[in-house]
PDB file of N, CA and C in Angstrom:
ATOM      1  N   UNK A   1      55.676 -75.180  23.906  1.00  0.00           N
ATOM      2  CA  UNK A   1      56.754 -76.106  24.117  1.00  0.00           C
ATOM      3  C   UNK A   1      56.503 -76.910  25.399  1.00  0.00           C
ATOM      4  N   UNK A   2      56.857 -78.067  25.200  1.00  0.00           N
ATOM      5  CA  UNK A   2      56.424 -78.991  26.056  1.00  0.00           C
ATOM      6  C   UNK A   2      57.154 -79.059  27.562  1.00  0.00           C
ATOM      7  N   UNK A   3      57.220 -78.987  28.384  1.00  0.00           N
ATOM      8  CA  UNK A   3      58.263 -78.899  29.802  1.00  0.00           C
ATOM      9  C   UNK A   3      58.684 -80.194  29.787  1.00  0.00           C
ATOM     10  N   UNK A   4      60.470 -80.272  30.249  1.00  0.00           N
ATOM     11  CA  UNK A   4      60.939 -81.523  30.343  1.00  0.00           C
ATOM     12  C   UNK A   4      61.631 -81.321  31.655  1.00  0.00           C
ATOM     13  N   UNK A   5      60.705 -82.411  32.321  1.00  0.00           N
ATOM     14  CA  UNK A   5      60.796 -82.133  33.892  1.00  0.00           C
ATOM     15  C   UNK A   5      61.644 -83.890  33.996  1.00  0.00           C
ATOM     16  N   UNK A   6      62.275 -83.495  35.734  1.00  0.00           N
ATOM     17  CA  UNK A   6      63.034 -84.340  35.974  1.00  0.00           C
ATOM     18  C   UNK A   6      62.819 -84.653  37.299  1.00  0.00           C
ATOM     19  N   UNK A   7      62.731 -85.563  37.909  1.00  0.00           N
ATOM     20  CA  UNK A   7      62.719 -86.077  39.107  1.00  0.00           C
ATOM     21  C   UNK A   7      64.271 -86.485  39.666  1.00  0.00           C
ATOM     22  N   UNK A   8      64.474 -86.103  40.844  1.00  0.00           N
ATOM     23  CA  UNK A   8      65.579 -86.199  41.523  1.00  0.00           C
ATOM     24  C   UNK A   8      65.278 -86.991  42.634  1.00  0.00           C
ATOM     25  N   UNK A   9      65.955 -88.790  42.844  1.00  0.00           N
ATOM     26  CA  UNK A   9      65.677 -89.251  43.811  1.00  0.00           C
ATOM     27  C   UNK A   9      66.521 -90.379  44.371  1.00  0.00           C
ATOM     28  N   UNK A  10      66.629 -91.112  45.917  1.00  0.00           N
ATOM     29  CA  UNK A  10      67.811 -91.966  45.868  1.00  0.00           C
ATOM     30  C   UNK A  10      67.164 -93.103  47.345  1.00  0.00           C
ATOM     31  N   UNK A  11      68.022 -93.535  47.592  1.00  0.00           N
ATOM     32  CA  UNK A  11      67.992 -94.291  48.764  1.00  0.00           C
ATOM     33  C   UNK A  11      69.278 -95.164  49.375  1.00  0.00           C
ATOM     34  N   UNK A  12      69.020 -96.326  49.857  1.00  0.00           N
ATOM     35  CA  UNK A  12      69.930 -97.398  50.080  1.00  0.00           C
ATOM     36  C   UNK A  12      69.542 -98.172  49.347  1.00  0.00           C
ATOM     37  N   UNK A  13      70.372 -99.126  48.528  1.00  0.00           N
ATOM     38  CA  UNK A  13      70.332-100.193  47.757  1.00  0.00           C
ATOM     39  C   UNK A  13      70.567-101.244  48.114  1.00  0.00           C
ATOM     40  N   UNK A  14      70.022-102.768  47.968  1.00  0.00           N
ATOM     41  CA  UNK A  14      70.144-103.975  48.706  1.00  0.00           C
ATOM     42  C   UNK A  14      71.284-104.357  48.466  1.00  0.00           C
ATOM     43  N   UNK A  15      71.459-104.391  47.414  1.00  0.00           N
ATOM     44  CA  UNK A  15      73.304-104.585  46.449  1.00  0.00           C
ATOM     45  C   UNK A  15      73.507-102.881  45.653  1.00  0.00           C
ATOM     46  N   UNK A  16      74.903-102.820  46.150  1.00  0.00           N
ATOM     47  CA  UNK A  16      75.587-101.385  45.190  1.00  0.00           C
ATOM     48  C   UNK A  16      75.414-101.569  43.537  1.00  0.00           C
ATOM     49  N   UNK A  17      75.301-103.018  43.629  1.00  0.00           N
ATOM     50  CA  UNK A  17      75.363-103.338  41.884  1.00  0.00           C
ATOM     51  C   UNK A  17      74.412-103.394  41.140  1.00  0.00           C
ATOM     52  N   UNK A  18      73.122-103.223  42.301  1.00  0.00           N
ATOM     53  CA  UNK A  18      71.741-103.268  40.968  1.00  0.00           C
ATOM     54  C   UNK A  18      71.078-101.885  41.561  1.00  0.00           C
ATOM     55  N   UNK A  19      69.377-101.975  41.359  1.00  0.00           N
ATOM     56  CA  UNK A  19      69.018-101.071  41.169  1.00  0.00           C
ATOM     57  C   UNK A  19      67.703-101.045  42.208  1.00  0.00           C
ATOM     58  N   UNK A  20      68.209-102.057  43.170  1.00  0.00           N
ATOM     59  CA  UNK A  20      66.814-102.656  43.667  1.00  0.00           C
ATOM     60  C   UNK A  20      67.167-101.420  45.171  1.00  0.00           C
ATOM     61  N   UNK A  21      65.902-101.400  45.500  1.00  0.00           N
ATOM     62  CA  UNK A  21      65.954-100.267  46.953  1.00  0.00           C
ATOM     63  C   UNK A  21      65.717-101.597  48.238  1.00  0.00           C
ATOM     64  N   UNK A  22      66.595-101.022  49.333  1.00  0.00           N
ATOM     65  CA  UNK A  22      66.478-101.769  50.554  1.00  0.00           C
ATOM     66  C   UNK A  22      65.050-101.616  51.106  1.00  0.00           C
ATOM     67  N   UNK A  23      64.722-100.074  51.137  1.00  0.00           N
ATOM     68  CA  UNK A  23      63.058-100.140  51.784  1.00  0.00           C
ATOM     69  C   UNK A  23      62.590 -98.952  50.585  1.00  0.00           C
ATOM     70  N   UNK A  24      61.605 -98.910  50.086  1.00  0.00           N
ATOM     71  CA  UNK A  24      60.871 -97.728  49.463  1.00  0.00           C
ATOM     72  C   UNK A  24      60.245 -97.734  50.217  1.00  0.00           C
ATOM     73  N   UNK A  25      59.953 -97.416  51.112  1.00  0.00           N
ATOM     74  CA  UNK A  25      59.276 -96.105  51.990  1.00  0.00           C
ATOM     75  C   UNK A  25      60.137 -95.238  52.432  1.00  0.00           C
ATOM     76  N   UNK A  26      61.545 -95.597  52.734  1.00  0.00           N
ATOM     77  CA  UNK A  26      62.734 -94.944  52.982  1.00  0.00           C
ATOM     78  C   UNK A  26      63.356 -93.847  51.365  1.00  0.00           C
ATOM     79  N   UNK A  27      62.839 -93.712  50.480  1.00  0.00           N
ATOM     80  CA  UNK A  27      63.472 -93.818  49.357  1.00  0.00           C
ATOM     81  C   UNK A  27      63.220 -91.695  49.871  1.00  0.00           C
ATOM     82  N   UNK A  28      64.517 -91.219  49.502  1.00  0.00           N
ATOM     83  CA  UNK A  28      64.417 -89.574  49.424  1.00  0.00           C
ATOM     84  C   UNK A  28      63.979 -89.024  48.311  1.00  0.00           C
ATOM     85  N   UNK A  29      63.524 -88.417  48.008  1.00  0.00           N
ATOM     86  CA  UNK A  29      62.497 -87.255  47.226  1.00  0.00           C
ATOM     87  C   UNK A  29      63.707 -85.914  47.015  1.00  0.00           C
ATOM     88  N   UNK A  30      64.079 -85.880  46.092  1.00  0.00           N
ATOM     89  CA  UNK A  30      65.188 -84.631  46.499  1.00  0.00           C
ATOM     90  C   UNK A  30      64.439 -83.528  45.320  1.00  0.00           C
ATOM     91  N   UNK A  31      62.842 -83.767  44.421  1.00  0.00           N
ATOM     92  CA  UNK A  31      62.836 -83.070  44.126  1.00  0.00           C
ATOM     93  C   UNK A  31      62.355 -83.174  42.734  1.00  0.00           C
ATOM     94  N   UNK A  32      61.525 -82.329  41.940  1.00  0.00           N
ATOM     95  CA  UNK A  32      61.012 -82.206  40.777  1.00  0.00           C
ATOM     96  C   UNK A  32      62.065 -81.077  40.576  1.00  0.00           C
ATOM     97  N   UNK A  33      62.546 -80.746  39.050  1.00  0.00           N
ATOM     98  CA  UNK A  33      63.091 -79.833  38.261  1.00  0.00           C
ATOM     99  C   UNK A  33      62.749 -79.494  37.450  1.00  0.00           C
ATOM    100  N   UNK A  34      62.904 -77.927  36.449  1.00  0.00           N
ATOM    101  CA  UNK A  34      62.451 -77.907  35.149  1.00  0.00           C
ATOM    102  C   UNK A  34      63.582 -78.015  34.037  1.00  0.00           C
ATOM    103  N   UNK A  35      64.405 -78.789  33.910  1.00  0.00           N
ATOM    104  CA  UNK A  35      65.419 -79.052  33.640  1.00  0.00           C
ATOM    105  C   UNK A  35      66.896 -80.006  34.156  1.00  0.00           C
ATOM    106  N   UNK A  36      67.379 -80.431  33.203  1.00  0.00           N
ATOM    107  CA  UNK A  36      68.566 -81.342  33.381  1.00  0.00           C
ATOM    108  C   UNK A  36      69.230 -80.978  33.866  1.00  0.00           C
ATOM    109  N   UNK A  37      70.252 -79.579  33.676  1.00  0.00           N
ATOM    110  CA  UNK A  37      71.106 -78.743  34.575  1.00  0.00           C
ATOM    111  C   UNK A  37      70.753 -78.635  36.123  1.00  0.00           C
ATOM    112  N   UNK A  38      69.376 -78.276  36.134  1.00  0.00           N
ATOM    113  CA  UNK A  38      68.861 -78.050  37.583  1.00  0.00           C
ATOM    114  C   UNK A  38      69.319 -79.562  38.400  1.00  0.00           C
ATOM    115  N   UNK A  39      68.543 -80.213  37.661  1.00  0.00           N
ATOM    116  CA  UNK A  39      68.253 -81.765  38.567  1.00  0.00           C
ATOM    117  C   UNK A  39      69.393 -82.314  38.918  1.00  0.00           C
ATOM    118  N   UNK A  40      70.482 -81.936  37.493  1.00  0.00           N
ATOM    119  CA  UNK A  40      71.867 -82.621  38.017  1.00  0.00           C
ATOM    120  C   UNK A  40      72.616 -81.832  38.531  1.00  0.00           C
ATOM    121  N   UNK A  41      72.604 -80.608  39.073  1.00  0.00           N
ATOM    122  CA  UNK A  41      73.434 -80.364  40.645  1.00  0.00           C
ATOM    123  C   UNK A  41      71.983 -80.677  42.018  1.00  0.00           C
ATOM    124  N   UNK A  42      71.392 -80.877  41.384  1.00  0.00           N
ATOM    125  CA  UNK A  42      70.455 -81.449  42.830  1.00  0.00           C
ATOM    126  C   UNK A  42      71.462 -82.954  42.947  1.00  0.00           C
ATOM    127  N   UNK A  43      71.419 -83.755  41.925  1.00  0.00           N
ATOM    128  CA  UNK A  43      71.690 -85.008  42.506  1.00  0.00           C
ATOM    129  C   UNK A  43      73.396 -85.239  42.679  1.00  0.00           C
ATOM    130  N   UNK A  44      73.835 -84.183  42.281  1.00  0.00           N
ATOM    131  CA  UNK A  44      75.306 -84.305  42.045  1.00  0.00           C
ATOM    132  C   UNK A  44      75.571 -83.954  44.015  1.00  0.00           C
ATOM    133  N   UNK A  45      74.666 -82.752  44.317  1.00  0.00           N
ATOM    134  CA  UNK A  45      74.440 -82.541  45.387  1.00  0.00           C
ATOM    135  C   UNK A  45      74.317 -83.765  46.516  1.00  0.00           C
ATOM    136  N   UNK A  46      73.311 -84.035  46.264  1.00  0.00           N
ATOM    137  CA  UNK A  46      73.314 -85.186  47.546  1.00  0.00           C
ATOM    138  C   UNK A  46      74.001 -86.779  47.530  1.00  0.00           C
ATOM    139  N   UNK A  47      74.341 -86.912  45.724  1.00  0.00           N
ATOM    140  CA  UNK A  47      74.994 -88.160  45.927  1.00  0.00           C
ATOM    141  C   UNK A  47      76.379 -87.554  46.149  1.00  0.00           C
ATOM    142  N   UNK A  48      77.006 -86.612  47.019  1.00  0.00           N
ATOM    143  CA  UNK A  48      78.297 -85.859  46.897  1.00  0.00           C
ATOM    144  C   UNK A  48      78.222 -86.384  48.665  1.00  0.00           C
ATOM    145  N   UNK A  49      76.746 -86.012  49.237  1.00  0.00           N
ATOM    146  CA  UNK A  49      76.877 -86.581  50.898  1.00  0.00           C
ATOM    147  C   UNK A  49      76.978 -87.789  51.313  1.00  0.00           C
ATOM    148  N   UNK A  50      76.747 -88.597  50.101  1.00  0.00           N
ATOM    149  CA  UNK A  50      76.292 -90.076  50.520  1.00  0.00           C
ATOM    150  C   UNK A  50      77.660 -90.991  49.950  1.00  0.00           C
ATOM    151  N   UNK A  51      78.570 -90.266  49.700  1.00  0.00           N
ATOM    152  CA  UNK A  51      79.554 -90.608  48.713  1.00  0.00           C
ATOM    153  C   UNK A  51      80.188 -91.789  49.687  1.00  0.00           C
ATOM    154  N   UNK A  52      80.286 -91.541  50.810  1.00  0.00           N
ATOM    155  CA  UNK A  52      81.230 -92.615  51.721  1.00  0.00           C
ATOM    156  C   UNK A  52      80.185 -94.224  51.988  1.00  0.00           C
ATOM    157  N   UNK A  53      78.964 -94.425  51.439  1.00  0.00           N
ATOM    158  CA  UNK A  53      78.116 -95.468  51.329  1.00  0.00           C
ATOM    159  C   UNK A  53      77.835 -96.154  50.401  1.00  0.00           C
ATOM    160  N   UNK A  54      79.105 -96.818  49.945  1.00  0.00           N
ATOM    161  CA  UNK A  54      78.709 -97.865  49.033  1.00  0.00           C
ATOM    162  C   UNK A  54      77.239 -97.948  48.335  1.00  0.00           C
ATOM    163  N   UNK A  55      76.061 -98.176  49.310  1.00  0.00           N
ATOM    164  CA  UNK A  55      74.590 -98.454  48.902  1.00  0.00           C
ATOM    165  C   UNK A  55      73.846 -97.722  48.685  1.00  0.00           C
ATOM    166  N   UNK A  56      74.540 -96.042  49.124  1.00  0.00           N
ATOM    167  CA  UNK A  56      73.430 -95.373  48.313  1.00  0.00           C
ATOM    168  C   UNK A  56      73.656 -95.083  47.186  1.00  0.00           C
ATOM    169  N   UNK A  57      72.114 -94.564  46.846  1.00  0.00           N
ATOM    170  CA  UNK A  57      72.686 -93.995  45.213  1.00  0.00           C
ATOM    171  C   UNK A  57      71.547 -93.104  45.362  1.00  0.00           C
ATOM    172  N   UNK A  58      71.443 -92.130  44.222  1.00  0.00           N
ATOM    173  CA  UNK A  58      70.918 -91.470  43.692  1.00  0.00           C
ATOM    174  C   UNK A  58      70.340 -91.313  42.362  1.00  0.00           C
ATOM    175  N   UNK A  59      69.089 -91.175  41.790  1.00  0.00           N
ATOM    176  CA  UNK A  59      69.052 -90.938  40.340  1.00  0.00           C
ATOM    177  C   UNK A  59      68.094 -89.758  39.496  1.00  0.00           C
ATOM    178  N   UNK A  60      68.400 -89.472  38.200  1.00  0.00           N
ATOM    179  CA  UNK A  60      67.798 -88.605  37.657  1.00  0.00           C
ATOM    180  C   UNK A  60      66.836 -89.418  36.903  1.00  0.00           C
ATOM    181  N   UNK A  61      65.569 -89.488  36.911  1.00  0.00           N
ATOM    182  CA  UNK A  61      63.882 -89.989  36.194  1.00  0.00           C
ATOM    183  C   UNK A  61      63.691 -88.796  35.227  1.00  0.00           C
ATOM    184  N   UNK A  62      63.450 -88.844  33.938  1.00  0.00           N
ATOM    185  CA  UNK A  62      63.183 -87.775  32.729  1.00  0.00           C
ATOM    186  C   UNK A  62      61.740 -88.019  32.824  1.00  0.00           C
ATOM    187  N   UNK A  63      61.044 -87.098  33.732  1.00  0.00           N
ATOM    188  CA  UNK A  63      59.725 -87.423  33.917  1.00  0.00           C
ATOM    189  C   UNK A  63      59.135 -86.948  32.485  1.00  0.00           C
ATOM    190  N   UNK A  64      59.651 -86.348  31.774  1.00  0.00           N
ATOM    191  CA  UNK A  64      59.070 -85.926  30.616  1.00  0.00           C
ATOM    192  C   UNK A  64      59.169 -87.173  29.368  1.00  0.00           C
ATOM    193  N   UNK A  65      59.702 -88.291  29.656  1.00  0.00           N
ATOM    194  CA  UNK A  65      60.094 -89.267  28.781  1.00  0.00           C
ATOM    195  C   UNK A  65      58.413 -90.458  29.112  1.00  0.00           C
ATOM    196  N   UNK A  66      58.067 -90.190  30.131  1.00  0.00           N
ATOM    197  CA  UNK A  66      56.871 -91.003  30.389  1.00  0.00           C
ATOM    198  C   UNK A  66      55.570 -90.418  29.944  1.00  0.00           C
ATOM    199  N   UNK A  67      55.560 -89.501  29.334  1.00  0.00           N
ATOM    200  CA  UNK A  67      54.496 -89.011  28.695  1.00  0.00           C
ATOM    201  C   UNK A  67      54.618 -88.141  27.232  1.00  0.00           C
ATOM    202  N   UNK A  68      53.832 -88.671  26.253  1.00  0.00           N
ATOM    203  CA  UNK A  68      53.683 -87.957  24.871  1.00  0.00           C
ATOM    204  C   UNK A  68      52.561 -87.665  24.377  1.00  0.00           C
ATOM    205  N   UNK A  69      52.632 -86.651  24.878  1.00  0.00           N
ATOM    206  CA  UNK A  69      51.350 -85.838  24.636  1.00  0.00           C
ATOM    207  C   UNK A  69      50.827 -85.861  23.302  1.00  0.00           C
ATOM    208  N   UNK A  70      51.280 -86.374  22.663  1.00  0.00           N
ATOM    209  CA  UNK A  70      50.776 -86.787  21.030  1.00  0.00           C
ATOM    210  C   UNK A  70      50.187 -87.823  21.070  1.00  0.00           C
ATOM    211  N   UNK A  71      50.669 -88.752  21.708  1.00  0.00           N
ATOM    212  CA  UNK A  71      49.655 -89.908  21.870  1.00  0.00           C
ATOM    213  C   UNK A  71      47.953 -89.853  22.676  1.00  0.00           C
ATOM    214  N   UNK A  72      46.961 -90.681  22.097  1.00  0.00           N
ATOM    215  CA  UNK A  72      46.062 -91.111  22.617  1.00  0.00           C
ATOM    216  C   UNK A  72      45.801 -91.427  24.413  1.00  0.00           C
ATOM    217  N   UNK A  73      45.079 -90.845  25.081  1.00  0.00           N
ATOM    218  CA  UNK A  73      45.179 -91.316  26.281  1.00  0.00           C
ATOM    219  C   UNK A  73      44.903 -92.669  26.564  1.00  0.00           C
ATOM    220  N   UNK A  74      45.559 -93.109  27.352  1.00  0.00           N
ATOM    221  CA  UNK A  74      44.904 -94.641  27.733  1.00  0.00           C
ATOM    222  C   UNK A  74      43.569 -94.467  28.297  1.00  0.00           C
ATOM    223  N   UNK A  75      43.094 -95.780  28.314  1.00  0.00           N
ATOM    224  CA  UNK A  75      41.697 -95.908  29.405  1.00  0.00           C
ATOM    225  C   UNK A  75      41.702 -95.404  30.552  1.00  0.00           C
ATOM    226  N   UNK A  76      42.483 -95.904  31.085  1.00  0.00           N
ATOM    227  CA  UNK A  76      42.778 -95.429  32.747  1.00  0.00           C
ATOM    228  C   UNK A  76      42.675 -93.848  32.841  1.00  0.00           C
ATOM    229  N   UNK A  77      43.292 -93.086  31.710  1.00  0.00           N
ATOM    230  CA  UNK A  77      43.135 -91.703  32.633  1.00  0.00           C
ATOM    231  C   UNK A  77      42.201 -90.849  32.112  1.00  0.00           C
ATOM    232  N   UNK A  78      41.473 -91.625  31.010  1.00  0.00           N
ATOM    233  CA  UNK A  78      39.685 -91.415  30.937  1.00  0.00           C
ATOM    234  C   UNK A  78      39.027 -91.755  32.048  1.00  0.00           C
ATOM    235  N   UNK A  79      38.857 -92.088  33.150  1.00  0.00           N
ATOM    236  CA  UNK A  79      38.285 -92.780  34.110  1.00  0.00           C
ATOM    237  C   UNK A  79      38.116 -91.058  34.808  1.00  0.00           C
ATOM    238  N   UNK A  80      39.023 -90.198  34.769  1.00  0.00           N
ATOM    239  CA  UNK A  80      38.749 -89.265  35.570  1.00  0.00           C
ATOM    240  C   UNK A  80      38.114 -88.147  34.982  1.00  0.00           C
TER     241      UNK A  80
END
């Protein structure tokens, strides 16, 4: 069975209304998970501290949605 991992991550946003980051190099890392439950009290967690800042945000990435292992590899990761 395949692992469906999740990335937990956030920052400041240039506008509250989109999705764009003020600096990515600034952007927090809160974390790989092996699961949805996990990841979402990680992020429930820290977007709970940031709650009084309009611009931050936080989000959950289904790192397992970017790869299908059924498919053909691309070129690129033949290269290694």
């Amino acid at each position: 069975m395949a692992q469906r991992l999740h990335l937990v991550f956030g920052g400041e946003l240039i506008d509250p209304t989109k999705t764009a980051f003020k600096d990515v190099d600034d952007i927090h890392v809160v974390g790989i998970f092996p699961n949805y439950e996990t990841a979402y009290d990680a992020w429930k967690a820290e977007a709970q501290k940031t709650v009084d800042n309009a611009h931050m945000r936080y989000f959950i990435a289904h790192l397992h949605r970017l790869r299908d292992e059924d498919a053909a590899a691309s070129s690129t990761e033949e290269l290694g």
